[in-house]
PDB file of N, CA and C in Angstrom:
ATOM      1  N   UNK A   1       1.185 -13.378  -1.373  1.00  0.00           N
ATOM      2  CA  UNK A   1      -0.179 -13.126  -0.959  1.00  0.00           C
ATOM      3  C   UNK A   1      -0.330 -11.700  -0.431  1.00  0.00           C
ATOM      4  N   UNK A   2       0.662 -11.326   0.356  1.00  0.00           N
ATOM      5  CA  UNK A   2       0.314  -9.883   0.834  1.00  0.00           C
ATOM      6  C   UNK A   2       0.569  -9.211  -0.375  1.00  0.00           C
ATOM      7  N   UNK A   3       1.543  -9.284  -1.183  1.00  0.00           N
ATOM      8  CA  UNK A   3       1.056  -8.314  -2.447  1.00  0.00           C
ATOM      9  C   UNK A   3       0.343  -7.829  -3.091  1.00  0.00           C
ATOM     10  N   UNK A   4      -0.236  -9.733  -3.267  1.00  0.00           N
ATOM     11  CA  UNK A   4      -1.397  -9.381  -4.320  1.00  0.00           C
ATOM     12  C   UNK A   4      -2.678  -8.423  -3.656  1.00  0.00           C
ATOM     13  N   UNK A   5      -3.056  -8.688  -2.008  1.00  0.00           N
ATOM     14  CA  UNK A   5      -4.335  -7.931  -1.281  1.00  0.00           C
ATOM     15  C   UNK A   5      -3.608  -6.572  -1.488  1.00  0.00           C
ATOM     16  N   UNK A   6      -2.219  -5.687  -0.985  1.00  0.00           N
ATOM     17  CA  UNK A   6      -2.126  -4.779  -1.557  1.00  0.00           C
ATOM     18  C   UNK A   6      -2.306  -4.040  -2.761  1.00  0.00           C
ATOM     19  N   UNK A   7      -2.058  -4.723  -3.784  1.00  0.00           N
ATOM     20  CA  UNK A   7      -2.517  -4.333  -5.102  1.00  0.00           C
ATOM     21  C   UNK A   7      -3.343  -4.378  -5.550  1.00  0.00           C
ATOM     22  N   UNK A   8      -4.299  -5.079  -4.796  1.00  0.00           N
ATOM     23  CA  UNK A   8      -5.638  -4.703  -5.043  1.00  0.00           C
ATOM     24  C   UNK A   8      -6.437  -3.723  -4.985  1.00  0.00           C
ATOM     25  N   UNK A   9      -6.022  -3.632  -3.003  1.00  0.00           N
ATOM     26  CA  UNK A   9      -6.534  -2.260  -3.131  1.00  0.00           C
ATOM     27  C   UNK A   9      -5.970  -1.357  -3.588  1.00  0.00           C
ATOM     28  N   UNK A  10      -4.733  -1.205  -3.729  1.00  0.00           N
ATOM     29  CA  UNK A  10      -4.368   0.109  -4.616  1.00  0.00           C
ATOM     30  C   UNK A  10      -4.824   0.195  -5.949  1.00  0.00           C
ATOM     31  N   UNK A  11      -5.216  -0.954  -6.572  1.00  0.00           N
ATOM     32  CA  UNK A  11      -5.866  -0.455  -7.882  1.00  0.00           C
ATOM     33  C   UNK A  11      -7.432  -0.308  -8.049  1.00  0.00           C
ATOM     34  N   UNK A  12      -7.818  -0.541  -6.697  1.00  0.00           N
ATOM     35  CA  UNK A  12      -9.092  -0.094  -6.266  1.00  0.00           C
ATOM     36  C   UNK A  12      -9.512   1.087  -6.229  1.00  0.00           C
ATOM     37  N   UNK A  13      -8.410   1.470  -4.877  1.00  0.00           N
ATOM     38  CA  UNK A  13      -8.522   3.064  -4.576  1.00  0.00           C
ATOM     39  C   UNK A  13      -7.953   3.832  -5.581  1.00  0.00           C
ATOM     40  N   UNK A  14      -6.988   3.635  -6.838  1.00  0.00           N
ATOM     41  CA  UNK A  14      -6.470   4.810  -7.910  1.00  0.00           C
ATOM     42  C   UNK A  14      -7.220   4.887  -8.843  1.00  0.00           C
ATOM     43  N   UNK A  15      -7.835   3.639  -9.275  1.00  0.00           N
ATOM     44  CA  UNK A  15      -8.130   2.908 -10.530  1.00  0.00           C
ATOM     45  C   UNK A  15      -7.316   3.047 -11.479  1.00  0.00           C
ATOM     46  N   UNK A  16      -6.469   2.043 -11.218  1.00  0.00           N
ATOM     47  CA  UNK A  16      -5.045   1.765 -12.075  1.00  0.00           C
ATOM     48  C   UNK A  16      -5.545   0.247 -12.329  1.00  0.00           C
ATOM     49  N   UNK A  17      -4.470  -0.261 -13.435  1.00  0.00           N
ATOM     50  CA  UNK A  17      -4.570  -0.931 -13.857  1.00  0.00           C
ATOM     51  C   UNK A  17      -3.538  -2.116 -12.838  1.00  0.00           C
ATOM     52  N   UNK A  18      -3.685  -3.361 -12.768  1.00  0.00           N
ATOM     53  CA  UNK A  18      -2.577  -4.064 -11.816  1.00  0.00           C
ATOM     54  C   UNK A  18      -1.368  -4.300 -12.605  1.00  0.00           C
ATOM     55  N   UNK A  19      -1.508  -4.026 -13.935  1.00  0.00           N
ATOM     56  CA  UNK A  19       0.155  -4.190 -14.149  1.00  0.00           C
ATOM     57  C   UNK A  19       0.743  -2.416 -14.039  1.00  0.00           C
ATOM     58  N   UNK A  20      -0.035  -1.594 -13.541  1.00  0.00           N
ATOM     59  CA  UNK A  20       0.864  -0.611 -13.457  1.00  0.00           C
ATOM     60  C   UNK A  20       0.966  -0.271 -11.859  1.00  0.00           C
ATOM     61  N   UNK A  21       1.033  -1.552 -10.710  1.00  0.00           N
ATOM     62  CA  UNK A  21       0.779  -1.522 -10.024  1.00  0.00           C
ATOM     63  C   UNK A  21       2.113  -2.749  -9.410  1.00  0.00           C
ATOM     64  N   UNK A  22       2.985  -2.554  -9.394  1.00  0.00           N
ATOM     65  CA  UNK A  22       4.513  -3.380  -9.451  1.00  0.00           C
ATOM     66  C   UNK A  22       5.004  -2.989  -7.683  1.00  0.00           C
ATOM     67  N   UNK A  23       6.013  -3.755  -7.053  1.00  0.00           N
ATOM     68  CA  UNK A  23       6.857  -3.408  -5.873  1.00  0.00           C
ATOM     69  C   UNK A  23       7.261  -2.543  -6.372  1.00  0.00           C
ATOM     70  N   UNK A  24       8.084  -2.353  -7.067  1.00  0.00           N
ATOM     71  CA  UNK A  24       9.075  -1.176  -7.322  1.00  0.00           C
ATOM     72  C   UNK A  24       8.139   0.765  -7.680  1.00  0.00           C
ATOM     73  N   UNK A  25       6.741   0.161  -7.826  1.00  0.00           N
ATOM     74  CA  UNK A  25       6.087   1.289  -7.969  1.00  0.00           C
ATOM     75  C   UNK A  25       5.888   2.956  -6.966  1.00  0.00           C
ATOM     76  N   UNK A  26       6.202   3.629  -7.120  1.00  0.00           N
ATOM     77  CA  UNK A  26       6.341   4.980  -6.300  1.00  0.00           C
ATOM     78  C   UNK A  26       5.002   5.642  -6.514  1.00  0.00           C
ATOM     79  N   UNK A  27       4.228   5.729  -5.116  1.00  0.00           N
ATOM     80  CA  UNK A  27       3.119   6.312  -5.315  1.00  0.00           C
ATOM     81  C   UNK A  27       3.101   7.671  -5.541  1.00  0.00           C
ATOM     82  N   UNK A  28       3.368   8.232  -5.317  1.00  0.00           N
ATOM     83  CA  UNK A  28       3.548   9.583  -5.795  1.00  0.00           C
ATOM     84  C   UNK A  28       3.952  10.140  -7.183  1.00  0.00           C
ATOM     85  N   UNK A  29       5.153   9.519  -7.835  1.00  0.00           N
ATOM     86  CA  UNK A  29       5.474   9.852  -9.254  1.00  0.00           C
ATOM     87  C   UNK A  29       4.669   8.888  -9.823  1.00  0.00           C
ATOM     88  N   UNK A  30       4.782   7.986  -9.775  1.00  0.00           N
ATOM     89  CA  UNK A  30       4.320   6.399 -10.622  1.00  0.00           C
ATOM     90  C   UNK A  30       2.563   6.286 -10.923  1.00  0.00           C
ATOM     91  N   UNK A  31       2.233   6.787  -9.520  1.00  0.00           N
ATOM     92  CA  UNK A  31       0.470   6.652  -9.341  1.00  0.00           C
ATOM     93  C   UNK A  31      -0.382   7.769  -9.029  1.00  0.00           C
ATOM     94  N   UNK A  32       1.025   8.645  -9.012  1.00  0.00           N
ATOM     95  CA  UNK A  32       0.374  10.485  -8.894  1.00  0.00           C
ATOM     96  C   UNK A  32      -1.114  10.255  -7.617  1.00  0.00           C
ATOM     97  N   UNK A  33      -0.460   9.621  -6.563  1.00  0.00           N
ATOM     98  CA  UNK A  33      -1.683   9.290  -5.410  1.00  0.00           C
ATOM     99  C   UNK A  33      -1.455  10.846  -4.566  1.00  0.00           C
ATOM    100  N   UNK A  34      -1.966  11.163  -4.049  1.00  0.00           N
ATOM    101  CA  UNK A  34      -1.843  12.009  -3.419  1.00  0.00           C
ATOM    102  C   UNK A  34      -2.047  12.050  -1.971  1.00  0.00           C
ATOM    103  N   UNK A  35      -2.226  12.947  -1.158  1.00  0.00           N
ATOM    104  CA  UNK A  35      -2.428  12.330   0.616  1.00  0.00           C
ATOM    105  C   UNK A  35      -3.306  11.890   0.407  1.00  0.00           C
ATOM    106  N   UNK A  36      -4.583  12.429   0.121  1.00  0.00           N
ATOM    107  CA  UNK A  36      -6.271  11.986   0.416  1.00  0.00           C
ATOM    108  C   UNK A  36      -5.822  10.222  -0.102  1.00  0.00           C
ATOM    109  N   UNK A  37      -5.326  10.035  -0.888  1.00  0.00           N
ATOM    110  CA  UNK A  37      -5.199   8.332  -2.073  1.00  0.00           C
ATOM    111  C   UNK A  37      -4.375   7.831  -0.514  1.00  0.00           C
ATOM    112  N   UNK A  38      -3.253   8.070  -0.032  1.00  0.00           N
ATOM    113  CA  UNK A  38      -2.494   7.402   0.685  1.00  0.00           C
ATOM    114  C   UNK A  38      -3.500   6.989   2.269  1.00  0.00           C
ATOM    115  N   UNK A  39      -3.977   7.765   1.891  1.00  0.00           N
ATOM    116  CA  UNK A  39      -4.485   7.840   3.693  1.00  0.00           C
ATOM    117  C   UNK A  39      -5.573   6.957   4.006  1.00  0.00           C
ATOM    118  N   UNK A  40      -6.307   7.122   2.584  1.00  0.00           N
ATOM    119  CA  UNK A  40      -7.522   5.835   2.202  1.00  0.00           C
ATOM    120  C   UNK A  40      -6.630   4.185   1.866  1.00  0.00           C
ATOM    121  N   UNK A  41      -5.522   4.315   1.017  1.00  0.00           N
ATOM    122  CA  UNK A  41      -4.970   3.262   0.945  1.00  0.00           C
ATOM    123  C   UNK A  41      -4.181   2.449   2.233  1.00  0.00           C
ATOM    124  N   UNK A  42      -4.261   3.317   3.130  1.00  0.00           N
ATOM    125  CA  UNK A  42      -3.453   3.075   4.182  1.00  0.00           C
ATOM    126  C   UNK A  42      -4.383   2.272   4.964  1.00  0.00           C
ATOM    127  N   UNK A  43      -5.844   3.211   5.440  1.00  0.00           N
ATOM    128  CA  UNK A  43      -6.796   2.760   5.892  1.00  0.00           C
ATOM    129  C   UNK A  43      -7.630   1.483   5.595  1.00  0.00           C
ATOM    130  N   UNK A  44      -7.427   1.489   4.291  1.00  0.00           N
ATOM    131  CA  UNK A  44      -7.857  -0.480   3.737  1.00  0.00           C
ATOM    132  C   UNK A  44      -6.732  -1.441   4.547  1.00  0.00           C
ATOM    133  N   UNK A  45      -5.786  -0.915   3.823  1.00  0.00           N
ATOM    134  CA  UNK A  45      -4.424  -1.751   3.917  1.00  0.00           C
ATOM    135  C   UNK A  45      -4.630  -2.046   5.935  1.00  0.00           C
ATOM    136  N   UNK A  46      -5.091  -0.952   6.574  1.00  0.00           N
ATOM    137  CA  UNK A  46      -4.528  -1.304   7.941  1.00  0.00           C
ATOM    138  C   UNK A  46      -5.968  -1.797   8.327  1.00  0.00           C
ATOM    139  N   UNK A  47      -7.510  -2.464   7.763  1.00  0.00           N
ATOM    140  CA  UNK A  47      -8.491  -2.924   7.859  1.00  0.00           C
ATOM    141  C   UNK A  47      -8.414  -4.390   7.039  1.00  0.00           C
ATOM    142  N   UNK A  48      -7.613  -4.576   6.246  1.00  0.00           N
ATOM    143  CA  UNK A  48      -7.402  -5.885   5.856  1.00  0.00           C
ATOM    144  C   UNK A  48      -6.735  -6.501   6.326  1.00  0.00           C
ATOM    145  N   UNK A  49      -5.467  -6.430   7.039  1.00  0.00           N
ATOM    146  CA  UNK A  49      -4.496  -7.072   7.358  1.00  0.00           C
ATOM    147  C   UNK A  49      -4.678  -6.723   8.841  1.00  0.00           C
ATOM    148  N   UNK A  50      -5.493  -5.855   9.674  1.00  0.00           N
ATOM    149  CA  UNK A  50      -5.771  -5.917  11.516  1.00  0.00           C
ATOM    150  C   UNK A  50      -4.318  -5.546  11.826  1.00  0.00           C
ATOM    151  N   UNK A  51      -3.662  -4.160  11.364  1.00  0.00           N
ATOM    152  CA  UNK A  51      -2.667  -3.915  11.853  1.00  0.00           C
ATOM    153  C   UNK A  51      -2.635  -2.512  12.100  1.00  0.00           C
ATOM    154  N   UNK A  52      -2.073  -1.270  12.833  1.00  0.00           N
ATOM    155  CA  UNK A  52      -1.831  -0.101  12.547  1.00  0.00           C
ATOM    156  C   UNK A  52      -0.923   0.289  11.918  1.00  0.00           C
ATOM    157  N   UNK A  53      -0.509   1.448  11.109  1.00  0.00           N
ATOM    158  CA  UNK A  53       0.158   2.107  10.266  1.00  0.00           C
ATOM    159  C   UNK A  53       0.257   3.645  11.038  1.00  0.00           C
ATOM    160  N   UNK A  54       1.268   3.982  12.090  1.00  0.00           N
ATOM    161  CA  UNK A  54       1.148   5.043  12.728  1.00  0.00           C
ATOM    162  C   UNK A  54       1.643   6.373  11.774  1.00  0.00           C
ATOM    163  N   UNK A  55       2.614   6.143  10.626  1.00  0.00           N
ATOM    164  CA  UNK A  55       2.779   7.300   9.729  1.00  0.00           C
ATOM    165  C   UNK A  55       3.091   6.713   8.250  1.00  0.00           C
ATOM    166  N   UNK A  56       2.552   7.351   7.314  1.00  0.00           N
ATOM    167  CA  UNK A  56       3.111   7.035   6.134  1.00  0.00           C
ATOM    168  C   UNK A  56       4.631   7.713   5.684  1.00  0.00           C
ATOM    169  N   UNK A  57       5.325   8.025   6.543  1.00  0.00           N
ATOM    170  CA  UNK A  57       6.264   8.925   6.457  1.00  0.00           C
ATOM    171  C   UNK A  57       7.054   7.117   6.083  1.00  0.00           C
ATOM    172  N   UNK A  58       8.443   7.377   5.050  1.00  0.00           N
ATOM    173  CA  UNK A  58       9.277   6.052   4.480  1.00  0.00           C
ATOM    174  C   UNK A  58       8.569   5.586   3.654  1.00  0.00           C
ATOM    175  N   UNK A  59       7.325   5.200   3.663  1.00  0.00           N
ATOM    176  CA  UNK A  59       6.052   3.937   2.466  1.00  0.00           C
ATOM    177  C   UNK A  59       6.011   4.663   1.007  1.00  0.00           C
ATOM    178  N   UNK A  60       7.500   5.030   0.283  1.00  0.00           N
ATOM    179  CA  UNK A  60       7.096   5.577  -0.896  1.00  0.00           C
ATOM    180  C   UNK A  60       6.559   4.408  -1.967  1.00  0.00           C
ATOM    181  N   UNK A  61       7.290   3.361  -1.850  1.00  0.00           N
ATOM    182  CA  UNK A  61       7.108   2.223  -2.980  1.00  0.00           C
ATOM    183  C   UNK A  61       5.909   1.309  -2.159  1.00  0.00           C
ATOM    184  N   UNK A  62       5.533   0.769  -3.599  1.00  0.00           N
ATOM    185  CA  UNK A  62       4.327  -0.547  -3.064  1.00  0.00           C
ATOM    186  C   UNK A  62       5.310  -1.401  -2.344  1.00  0.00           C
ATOM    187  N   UNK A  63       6.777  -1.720  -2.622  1.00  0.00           N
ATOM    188  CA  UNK A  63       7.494  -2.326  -1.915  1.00  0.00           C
ATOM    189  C   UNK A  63       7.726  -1.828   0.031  1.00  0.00           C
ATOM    190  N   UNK A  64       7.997  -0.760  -0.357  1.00  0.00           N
ATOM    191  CA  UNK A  64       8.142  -0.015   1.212  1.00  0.00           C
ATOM    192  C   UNK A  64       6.826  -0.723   2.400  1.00  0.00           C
ATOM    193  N   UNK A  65       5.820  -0.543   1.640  1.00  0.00           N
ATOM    194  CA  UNK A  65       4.333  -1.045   1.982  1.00  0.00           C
ATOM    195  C   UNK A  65       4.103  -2.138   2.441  1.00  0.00           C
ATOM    196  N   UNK A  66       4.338  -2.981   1.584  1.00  0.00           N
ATOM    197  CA  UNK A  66       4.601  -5.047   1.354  1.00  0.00           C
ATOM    198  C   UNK A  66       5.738  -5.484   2.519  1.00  0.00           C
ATOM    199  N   UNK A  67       6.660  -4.535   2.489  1.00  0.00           N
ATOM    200  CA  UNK A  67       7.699  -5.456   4.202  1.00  0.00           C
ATOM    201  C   UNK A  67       7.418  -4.333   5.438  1.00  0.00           C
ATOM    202  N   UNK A  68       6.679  -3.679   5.456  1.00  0.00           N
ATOM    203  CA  UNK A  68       5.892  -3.300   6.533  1.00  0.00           C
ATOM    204  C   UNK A  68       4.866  -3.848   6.972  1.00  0.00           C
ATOM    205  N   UNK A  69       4.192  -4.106   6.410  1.00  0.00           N
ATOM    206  CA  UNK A  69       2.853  -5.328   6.622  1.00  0.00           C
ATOM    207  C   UNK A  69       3.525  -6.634   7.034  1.00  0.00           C
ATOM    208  N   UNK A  70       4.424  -6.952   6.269  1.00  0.00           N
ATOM    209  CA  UNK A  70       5.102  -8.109   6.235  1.00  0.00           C
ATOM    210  C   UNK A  70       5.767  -8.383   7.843  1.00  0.00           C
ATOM    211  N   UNK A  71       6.522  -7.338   8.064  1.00  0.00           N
ATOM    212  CA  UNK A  71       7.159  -7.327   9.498  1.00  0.00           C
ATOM    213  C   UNK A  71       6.159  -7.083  10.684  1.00  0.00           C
ATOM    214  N   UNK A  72       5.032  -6.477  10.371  1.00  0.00           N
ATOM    215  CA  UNK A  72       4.156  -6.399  11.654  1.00  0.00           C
ATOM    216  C   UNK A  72       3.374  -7.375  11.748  1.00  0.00           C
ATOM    217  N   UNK A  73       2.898  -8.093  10.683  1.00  0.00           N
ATOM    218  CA  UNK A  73       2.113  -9.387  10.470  1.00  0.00           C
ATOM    219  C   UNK A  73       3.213 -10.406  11.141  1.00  0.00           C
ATOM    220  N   UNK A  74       4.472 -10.317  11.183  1.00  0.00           N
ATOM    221  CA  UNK A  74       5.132 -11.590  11.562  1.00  0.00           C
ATOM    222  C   UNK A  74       5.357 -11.377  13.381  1.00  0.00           C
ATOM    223  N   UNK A  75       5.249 -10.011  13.856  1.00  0.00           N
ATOM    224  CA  UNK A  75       5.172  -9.733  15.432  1.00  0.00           C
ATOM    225  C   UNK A  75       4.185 -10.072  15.793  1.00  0.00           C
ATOM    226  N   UNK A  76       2.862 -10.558  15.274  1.00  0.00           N
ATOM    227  CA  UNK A  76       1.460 -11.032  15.824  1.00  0.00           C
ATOM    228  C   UNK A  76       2.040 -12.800  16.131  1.00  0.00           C
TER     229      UNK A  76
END
């Protein structure tokens, strides 16, 4: 479930397609996102799920993303 709301919005905010939109995906090479893309994706991501995201510094993969949410969603 947290995947799939991540990948949503990321194929919201890139307009990508969801199969080019995988864990293993690297936003930067993979989705050519750039800061302005990360910072908006960050900002959904931390308005859907009621969590903060203090740096995107480590969050290269949709995976990196998915057990960060994952681990702060489980400290609530």
């Amino acid at each position: 479930m947290t995947f799939e709301k991540i990948q949503a919005i990321i194929v919201d905010q890139l307009d990508k397609e969801e199969e080019e939109v995988q864990l293993e995906t690297n936003f930067r090479e993979d989705l050519e996102a750039d800061s302005l893309d990360l910072f908006q994706i960050i900002n959904d991501i931390e308005d859907e799920f009621d969590i903060k995201i203090e740096s995107e510094e480590g969050l290269t993969t949709v995976q990196d993303i998915v057990t960060f949410v994952e681990v702060e969603l489980a400290k609530k």
